[in-house]
N, C-alpha and C. Protein backbone atom coordinates (compact mmCIF):
# COMPACT_ATOMS: atom_id res chain seq x y z
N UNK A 1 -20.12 -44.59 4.51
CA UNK A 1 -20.57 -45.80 3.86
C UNK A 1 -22.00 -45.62 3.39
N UNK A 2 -22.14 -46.33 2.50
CA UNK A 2 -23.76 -46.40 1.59
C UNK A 2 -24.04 -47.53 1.45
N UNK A 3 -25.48 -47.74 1.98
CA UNK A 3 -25.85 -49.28 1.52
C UNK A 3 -26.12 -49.60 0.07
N UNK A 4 -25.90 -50.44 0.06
CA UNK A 4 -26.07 -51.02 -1.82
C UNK A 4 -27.00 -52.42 -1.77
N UNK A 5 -27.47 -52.58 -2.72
CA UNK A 5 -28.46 -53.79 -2.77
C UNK A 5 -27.96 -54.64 -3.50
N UNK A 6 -28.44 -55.76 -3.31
CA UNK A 6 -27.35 -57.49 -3.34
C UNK A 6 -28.26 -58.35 -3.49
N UNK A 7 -27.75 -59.48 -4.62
CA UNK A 7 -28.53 -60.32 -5.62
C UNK A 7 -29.23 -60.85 -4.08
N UNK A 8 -29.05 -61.18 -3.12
CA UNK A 8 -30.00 -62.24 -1.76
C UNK A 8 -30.84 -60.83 -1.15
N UNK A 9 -31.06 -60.18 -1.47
CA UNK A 9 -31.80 -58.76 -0.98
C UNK A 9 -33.47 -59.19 -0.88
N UNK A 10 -34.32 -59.66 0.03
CA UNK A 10 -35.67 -60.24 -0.01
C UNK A 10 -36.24 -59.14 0.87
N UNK A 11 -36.02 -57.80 1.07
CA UNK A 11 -36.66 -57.01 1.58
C UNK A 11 -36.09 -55.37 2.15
N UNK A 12 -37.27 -54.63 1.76
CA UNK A 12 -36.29 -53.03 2.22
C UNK A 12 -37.26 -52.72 3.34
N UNK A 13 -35.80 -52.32 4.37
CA UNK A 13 -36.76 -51.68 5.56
C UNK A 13 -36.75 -49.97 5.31
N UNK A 14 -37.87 -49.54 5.80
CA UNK A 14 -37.77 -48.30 5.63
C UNK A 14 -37.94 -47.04 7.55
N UNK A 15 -37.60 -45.63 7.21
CA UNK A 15 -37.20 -45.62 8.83
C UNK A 15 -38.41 -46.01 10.04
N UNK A 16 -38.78 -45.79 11.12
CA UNK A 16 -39.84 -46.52 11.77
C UNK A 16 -40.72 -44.99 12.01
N UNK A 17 -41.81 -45.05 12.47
CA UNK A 17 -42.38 -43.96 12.57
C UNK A 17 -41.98 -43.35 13.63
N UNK A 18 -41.60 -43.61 14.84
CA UNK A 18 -40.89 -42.99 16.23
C UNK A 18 -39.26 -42.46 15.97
N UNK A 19 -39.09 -42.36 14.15
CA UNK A 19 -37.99 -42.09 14.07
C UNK A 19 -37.80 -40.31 13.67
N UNK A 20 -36.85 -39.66 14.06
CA UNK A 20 -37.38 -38.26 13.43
C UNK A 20 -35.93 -38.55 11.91
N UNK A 21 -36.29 -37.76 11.11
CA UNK A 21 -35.78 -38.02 9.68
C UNK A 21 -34.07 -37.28 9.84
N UNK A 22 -33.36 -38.33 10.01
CA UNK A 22 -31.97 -38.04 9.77
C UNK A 22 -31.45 -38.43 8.80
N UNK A 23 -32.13 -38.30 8.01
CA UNK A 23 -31.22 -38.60 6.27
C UNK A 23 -31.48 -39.84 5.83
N UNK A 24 -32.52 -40.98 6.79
CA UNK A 24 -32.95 -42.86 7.01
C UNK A 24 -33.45 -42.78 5.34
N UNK A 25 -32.83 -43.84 4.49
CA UNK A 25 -33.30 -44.22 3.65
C UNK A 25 -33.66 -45.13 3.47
N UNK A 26 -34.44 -46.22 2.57
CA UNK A 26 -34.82 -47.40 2.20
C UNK A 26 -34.14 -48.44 2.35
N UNK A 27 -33.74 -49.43 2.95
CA UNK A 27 -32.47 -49.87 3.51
C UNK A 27 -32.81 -51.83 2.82
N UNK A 28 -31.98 -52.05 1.75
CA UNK A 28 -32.45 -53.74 0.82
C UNK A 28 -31.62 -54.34 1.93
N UNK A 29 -32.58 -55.38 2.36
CA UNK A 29 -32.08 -56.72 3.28
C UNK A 29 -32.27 -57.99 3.09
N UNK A 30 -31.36 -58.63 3.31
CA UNK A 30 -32.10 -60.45 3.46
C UNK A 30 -32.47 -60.55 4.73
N UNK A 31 -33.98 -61.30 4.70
CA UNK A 31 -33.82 -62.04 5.99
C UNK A 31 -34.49 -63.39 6.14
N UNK A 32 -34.06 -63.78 7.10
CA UNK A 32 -34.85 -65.36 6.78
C UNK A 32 -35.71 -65.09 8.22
N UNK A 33 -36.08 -63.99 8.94
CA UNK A 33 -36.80 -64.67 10.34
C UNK A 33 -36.23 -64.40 11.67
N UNK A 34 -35.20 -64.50 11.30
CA UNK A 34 -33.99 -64.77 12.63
C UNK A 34 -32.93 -63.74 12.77
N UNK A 35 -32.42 -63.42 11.06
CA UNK A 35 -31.26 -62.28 11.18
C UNK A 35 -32.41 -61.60 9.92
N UNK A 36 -31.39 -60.15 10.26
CA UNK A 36 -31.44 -59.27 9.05
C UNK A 36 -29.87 -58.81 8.89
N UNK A 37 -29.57 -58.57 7.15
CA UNK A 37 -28.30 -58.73 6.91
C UNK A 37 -28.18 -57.33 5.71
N UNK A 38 -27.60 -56.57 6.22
CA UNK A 38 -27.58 -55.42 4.66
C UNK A 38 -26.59 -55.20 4.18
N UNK A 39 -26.00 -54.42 2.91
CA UNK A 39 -24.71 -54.78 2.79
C UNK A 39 -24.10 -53.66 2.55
N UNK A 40 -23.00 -52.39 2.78
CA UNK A 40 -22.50 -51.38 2.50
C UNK A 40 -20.98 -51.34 1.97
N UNK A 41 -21.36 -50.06 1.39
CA UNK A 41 -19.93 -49.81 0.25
C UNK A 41 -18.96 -48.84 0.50
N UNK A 42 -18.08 -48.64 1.36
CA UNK A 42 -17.09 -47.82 1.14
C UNK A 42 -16.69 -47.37 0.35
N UNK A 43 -16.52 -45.57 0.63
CA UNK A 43 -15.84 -44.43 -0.13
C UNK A 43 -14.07 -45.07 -0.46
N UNK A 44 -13.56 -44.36 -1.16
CA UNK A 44 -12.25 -44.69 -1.12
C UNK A 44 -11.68 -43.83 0.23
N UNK A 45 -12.35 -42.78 0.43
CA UNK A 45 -11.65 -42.49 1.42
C UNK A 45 -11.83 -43.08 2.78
N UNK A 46 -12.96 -43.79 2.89
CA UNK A 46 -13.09 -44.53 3.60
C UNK A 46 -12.52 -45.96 3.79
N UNK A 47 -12.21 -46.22 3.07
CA UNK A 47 -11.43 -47.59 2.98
C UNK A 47 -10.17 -47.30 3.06
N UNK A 48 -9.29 -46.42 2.69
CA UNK A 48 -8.41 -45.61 3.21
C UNK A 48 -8.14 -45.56 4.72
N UNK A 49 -8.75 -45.25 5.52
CA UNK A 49 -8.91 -44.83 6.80
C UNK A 49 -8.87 -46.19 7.56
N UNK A 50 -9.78 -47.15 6.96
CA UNK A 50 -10.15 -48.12 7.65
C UNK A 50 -8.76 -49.29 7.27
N UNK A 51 -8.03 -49.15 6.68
CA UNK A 51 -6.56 -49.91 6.27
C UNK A 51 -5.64 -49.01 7.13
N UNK A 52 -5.92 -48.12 7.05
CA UNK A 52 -4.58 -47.35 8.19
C UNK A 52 -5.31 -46.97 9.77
N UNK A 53 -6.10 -47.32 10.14
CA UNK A 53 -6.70 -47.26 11.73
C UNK A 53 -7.01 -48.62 12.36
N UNK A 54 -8.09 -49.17 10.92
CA UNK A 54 -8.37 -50.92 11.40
C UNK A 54 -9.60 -50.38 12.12
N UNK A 55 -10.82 -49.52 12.45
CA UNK A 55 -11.79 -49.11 12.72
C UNK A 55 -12.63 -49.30 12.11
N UNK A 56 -14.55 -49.40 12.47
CA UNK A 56 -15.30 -49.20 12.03
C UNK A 56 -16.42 -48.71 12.97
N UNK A 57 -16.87 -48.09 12.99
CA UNK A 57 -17.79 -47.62 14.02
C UNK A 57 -19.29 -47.42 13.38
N UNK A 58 -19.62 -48.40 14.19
CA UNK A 58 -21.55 -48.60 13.83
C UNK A 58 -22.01 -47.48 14.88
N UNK A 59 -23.17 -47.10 14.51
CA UNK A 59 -23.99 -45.99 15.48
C UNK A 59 -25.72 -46.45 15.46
N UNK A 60 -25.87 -47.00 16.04
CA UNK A 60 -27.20 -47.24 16.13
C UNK A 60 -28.67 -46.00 16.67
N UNK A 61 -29.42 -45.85 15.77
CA UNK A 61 -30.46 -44.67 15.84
C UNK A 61 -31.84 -45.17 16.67
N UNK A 62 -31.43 -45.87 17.89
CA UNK A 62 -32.42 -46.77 18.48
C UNK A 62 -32.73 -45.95 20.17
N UNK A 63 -31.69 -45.32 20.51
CA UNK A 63 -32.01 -44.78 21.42
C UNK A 63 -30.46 -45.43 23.20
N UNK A 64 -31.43 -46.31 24.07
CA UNK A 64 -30.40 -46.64 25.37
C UNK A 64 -29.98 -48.10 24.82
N UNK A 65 -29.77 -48.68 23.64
CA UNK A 65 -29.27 -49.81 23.68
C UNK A 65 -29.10 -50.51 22.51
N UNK A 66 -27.88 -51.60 21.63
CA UNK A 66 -27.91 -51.95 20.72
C UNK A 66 -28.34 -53.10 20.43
N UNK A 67 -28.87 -53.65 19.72
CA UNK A 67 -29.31 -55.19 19.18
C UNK A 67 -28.02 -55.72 18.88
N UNK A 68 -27.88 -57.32 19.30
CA UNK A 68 -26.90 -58.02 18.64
C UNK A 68 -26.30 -57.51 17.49
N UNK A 69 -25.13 -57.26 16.85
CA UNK A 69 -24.82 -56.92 15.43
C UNK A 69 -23.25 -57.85 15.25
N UNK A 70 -23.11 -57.94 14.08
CA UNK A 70 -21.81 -58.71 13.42
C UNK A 70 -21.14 -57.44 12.28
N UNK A 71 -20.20 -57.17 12.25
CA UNK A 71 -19.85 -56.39 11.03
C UNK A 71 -18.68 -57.08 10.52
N UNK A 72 -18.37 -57.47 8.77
CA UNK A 72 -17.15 -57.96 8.18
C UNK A 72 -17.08 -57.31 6.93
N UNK A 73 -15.89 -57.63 6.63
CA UNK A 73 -15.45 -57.16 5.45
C UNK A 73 -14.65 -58.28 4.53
N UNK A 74 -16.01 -59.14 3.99
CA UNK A 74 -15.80 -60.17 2.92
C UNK A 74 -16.36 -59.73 1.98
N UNK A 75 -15.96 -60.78 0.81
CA UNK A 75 -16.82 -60.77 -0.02
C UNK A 75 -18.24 -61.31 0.02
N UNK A 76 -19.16 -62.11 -0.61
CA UNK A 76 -19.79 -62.48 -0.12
C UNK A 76 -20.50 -62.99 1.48
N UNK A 77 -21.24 -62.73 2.32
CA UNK A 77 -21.22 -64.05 3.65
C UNK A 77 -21.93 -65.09 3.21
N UNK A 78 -22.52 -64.71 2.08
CA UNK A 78 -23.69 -65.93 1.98
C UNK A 78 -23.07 -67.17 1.56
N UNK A 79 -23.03 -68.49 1.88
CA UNK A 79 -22.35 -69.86 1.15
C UNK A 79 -23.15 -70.41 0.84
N UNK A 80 -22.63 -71.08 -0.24
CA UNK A 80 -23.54 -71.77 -1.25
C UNK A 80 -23.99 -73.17 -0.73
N UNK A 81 -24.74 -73.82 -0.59
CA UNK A 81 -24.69 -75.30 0.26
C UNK A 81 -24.30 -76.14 -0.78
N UNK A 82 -23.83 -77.16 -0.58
CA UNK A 82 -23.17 -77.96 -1.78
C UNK A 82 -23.86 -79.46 -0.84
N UNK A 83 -24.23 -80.35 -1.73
CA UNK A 83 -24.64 -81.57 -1.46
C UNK A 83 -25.59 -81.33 -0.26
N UNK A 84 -25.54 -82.66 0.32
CA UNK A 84 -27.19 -83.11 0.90
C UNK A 84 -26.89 -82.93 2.33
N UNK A 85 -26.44 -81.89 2.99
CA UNK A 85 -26.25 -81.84 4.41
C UNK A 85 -27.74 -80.85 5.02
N UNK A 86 -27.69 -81.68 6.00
CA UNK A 86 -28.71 -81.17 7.01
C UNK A 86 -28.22 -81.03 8.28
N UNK A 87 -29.42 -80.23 9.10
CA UNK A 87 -28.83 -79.55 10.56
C UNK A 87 -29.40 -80.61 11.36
N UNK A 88 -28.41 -80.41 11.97
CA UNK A 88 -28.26 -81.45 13.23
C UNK A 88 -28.48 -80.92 14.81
């Protein structure tokens, strides 16, 4: 998979300095504060694989432990707000 950059993209992280260089590229994210959200593109052969296994395997380059994460395969996540609702 390859990340790709996306019209809500408000920032690129790049790798951290305690990182040694495994190929870490410029990585476009949204974030509001709270989450960070990036968005990647499957190979065909990868999407392939992932219709006949139902797998995805994240690997995190952080070291003894992972941060919260969500992974899907929609189209968009972002929703549009429609009318005058507020949080409660």
């Amino acid at each position: 998979m390859k990340p790709i950059d996306f019209r809500e993209a408000n920032k690129t992280l790049g790798k951290s300095i305690d990182t040694n260089d495994y190929g870490i590229r410029p990585l476009r994210v949204y974030t509001d504060g709270r989450q960070c959200i990036s968005c990647w593109r499957m190979s065909l052969k990868e999407r392939l694989s992932a219709l006949l296994f139902g797998r995805v395997w994240v690997d995190m380059l952080t070291g003894g432990t992972q941060p919260p994460i969500w992974a899907a395969c929609t189209k968009p996540v972002f929703v549009k707000q429609t009318g005058d609702e507020t949080d409660e």
